[in-house]
C-alpha atoms as a PDB file:
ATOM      1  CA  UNK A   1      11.561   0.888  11.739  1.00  0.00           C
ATOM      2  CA  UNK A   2       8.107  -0.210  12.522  1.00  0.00           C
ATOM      3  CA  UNK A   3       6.451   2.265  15.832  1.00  0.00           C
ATOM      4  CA  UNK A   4       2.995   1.770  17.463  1.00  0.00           C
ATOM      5  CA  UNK A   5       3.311   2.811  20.818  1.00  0.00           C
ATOM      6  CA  UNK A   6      -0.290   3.914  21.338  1.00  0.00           C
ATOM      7  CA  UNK A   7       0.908   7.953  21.461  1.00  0.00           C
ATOM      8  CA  UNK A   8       4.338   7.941  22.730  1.00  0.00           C
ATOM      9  CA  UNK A   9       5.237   7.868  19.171  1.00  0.00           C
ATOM     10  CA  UNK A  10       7.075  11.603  20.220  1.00  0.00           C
ATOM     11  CA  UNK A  11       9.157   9.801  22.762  1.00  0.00           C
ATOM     12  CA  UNK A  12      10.183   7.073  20.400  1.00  0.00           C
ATOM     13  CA  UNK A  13      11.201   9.275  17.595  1.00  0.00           C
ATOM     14  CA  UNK A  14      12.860  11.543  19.701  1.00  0.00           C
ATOM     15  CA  UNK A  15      15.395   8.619  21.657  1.00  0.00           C
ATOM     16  CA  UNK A  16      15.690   7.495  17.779  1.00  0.00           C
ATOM     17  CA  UNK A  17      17.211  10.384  16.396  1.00  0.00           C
ATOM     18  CA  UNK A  18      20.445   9.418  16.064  1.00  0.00           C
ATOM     19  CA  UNK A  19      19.665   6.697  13.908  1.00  0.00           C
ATOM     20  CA  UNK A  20      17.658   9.125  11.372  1.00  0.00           C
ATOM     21  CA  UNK A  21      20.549  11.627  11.458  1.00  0.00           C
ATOM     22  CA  UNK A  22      23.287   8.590  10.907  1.00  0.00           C
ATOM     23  CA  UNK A  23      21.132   7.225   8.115  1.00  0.00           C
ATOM     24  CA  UNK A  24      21.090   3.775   9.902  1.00  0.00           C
ATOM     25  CA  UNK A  25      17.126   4.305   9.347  1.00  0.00           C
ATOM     26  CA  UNK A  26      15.688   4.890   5.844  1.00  0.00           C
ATOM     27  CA  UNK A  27      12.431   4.740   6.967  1.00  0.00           C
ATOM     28  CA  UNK A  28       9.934   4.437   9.717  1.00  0.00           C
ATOM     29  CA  UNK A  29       6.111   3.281   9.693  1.00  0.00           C
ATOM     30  CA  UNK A  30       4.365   4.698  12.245  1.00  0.00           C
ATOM     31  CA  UNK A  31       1.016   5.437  13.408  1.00  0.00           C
ATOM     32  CA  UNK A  32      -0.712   8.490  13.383  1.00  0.00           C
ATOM     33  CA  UNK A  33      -3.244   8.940  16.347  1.00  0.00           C
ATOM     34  CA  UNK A  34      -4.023  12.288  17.779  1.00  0.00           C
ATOM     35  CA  UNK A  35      -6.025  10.873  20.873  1.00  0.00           C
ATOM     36  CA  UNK A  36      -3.610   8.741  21.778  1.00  0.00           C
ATOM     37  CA  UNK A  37      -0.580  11.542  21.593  1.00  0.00           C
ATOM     38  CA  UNK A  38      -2.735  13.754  24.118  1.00  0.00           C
ATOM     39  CA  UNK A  39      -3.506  10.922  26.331  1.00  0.00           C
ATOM     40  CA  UNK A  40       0.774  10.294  26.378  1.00  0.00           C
ATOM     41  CA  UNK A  41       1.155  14.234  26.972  1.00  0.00           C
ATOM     42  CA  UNK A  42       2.076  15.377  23.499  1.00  0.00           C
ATOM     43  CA  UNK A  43      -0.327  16.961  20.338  1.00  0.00           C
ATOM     44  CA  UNK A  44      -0.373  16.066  16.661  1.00  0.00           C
ATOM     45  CA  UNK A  45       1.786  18.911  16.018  1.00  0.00           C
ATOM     46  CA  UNK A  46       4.657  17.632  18.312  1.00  0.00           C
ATOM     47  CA  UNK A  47       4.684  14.556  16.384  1.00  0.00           C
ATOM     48  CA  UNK A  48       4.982  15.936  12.746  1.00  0.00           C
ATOM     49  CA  UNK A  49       7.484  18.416  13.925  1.00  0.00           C
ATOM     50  CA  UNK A  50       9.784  16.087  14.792  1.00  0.00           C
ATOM     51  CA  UNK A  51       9.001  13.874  11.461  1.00  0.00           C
ATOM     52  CA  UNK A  52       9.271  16.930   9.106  1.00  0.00           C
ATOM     53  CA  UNK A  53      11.130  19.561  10.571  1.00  0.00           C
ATOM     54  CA  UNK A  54      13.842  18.121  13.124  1.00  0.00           C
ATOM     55  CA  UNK A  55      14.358  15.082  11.333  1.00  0.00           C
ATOM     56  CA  UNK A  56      13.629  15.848   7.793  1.00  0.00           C
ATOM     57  CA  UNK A  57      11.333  13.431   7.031  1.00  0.00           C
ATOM     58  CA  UNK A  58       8.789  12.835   3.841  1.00  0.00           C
ATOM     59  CA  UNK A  59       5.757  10.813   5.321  1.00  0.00           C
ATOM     60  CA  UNK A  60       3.228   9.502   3.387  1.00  0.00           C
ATOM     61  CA  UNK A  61      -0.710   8.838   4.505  1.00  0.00           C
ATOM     62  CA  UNK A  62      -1.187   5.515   3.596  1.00  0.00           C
ATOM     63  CA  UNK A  63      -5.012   6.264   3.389  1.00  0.00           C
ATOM     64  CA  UNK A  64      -6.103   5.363   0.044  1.00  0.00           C
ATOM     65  CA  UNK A  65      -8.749   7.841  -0.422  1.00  0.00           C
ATOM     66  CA  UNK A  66      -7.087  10.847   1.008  1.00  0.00           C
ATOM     67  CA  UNK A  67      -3.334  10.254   0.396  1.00  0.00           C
ATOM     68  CA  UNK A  68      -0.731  12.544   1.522  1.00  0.00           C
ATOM     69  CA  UNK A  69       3.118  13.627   0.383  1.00  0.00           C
ATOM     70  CA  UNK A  70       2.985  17.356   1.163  1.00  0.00           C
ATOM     71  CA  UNK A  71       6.306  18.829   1.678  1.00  0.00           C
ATOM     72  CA  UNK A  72       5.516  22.031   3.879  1.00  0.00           C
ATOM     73  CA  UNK A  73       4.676  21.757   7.381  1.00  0.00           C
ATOM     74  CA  UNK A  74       1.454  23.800   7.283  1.00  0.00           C
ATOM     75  CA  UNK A  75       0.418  21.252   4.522  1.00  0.00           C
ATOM     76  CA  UNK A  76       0.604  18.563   7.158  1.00  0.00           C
ATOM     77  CA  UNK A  77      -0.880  20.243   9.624  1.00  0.00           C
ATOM     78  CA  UNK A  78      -3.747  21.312   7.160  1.00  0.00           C
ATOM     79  CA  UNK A  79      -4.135  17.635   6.080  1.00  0.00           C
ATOM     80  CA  UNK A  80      -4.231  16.414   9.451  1.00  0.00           C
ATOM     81  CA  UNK A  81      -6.837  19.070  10.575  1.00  0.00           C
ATOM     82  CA  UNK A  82      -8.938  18.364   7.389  1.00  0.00           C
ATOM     83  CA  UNK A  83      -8.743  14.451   8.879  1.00  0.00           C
ATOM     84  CA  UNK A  84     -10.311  15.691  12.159  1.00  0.00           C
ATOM     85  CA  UNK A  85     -13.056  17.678  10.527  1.00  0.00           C
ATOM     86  CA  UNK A  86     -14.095  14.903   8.570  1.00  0.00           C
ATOM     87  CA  UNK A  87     -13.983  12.861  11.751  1.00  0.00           C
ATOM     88  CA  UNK A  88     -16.018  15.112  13.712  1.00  0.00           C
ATOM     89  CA  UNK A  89     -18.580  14.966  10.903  1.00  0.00           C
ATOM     90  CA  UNK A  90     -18.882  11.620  10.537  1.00  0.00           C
ATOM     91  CA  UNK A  91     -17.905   8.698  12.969  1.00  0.00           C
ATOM     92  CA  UNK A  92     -18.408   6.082   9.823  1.00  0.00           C
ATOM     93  CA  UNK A  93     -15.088   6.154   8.448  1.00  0.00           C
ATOM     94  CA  UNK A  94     -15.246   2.075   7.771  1.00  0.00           C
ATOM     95  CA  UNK A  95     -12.143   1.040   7.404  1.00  0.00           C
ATOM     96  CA  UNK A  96     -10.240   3.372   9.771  1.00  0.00           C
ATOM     97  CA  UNK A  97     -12.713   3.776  13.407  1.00  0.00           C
ATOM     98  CA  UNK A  98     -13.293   0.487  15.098  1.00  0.00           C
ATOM     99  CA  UNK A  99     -14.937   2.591  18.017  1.00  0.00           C
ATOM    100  CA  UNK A 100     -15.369   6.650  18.009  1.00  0.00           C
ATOM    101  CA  UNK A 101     -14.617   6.864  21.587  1.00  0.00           C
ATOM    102  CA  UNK A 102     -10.660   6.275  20.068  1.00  0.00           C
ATOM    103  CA  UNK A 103     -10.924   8.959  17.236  1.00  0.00           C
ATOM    104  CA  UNK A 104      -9.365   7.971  14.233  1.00  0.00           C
ATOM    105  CA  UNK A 105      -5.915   7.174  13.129  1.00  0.00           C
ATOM    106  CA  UNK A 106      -3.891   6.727   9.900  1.00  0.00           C
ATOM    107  CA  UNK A 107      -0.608   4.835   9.407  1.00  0.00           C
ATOM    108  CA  UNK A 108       2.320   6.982   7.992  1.00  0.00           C
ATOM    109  CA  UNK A 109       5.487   6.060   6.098  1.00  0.00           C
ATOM    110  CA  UNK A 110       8.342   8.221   6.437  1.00  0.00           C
ATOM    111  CA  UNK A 111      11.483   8.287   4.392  1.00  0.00           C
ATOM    112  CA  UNK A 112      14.551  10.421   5.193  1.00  0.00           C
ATOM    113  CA  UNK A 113      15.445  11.633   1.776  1.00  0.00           C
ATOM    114  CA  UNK A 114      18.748  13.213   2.782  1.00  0.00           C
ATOM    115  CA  UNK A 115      21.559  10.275   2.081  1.00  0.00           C
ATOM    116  CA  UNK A 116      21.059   8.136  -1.805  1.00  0.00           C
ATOM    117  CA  UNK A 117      20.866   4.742  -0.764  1.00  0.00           C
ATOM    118  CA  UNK A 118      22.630   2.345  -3.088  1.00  0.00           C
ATOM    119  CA  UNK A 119      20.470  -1.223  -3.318  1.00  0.00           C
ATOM    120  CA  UNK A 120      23.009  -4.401  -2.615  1.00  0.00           C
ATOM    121  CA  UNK A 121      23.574  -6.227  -5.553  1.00  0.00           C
END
């Protein structure tokens, strides 16, 4: 499952869950953007909850130079916070800011690791 719904990413998951928790979905790409969760009503934190903790998720950062498979909470949350610091310190990150009036964003991968999934011969 492919989301980008510009911060209503909280919504999405959360009308999805049956799908995660009936292992119709392995895994979901989604991006990550913290201004665009507080603009749709939600935080950063509301949005890995529901990725790690209610739906048991292992998400990835598919940011080469700062990569990320933690498997505590906290370590998301300290990732994610380390992200905004280095944002707030520096509105160059090339590849990822096309204007800092957005913020910045990262795309995540997550895979529920909870069923073995057999590949189809």
């Amino acid at each position: 499952m492919k989301i980008d719904a510009q911060g209503h990413e909280v919504d999405i998951m959360r009308g999805a869950r049956n799908l995660y928790n009936d292992y119709v979905v392995r895994m979901v790409g989604l991006e990550f953007w913290p201004k665009g969760l507080n603009m749709a009503g939600h935080t950063s934190r509301d949005l890995v909850q529901i990725l790690t903790t209610e739906l048991k998720l292992f998400c990835f950062d598919l940011d080469f130079s700062s990569p990320l498979h933690p498997e505590e909470f906290s370590e998301y949350e300290e990732h994610f916070q380390q992200r905004e610091n280095d944002f707030q310190k520096s509105s160059t990150m090339k590849h990822k800011i096309f204007k800092p009036r957005y913020g910045w964003f990262v795309e995540l991968v997550c895979m529920n690791t909870n069923k073995v999934y057999r590949l189809a011969h």
